[in-house]
Protein backbone atom coordinates (compact mmCIF):
# COMPACT_ATOMS: atom_id res chain seq x y z
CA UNK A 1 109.66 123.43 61.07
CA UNK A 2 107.97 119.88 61.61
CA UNK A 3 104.09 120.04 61.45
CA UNK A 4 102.14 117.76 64.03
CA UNK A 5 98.42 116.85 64.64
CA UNK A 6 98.47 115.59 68.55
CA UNK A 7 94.78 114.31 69.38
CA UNK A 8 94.21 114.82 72.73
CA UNK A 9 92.14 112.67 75.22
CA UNK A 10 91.21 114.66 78.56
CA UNK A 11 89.68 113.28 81.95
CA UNK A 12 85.97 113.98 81.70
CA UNK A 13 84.76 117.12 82.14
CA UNK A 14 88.27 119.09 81.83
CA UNK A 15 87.84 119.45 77.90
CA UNK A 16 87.61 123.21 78.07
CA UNK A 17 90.34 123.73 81.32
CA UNK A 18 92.93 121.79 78.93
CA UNK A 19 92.26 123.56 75.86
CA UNK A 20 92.58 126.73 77.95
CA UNK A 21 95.56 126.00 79.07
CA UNK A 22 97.02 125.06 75.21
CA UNK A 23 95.78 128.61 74.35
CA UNK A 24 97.71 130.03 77.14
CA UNK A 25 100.96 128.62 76.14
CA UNK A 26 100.19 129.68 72.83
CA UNK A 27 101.87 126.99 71.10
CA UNK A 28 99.10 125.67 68.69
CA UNK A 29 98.78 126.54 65.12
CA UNK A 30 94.86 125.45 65.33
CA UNK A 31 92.96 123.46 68.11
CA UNK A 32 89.83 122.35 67.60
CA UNK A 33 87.08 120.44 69.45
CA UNK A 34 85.83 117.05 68.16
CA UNK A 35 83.60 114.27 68.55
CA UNK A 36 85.61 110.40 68.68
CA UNK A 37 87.48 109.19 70.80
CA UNK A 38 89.72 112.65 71.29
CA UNK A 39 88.39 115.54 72.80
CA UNK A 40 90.58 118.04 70.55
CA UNK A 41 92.65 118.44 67.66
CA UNK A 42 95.75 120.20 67.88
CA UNK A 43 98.13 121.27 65.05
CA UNK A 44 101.47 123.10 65.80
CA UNK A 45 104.96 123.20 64.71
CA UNK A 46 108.16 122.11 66.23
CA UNK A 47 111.02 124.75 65.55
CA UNK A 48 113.85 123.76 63.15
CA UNK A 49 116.77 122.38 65.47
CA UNK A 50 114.09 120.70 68.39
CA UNK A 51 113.71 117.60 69.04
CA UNK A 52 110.47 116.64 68.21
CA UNK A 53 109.81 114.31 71.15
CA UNK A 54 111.22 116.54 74.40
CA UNK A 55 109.17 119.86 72.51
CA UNK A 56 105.95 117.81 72.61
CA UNK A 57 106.73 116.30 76.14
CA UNK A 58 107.99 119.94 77.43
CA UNK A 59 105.11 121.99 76.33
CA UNK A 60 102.33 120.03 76.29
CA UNK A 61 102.33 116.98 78.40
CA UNK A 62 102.82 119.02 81.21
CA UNK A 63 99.41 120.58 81.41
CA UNK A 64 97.38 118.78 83.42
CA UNK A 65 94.25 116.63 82.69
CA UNK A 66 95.28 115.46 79.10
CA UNK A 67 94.82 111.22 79.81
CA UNK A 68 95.87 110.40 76.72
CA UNK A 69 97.14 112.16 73.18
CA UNK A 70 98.21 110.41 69.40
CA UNK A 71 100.30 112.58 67.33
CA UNK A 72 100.97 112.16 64.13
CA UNK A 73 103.94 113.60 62.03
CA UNK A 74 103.94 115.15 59.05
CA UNK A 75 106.07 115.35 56.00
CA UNK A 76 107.23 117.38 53.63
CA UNK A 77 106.13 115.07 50.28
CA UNK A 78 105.79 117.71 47.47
């Protein structure tokens, strides 16, 4: 499995409708509100054998309201 933080940037004032709809999908290892320049902090894991890029594009990018997300990959180092 491939571990990814996505920080997620909604339109103002959907914050809670888009986190809603990331628990519905039920995706997410951990979400999280924040303070920044995200709205929330996502972690979740990509199945062994997807690609990485059409999983993240698929499942998430589709909900509506998220303006703008920066995921960051992680890697196996120890």
């Amino acid at each position: 499995m491939t571990c990814l933080f996505i920080q997620i940037r909604c339109k103002p004032g959907t914050t809670y409708e888009v986190a809603d709809n990331i628990a519905l999908r039920e995706i997410h290892s951990e979400l999280y509100s924040t303070s920044g320049a995200y709205d929330l902090l996502l972690k979740l894991y990509v199945p062994d054998g997807e690609d990485v890029g059409k999983y993240v594009n698929d499942n998430l990018l589709t909900i509506p309201n998220i303006e703008r997300t920066f995921t960051t990959q992680t890697y196996r180092a120890f």
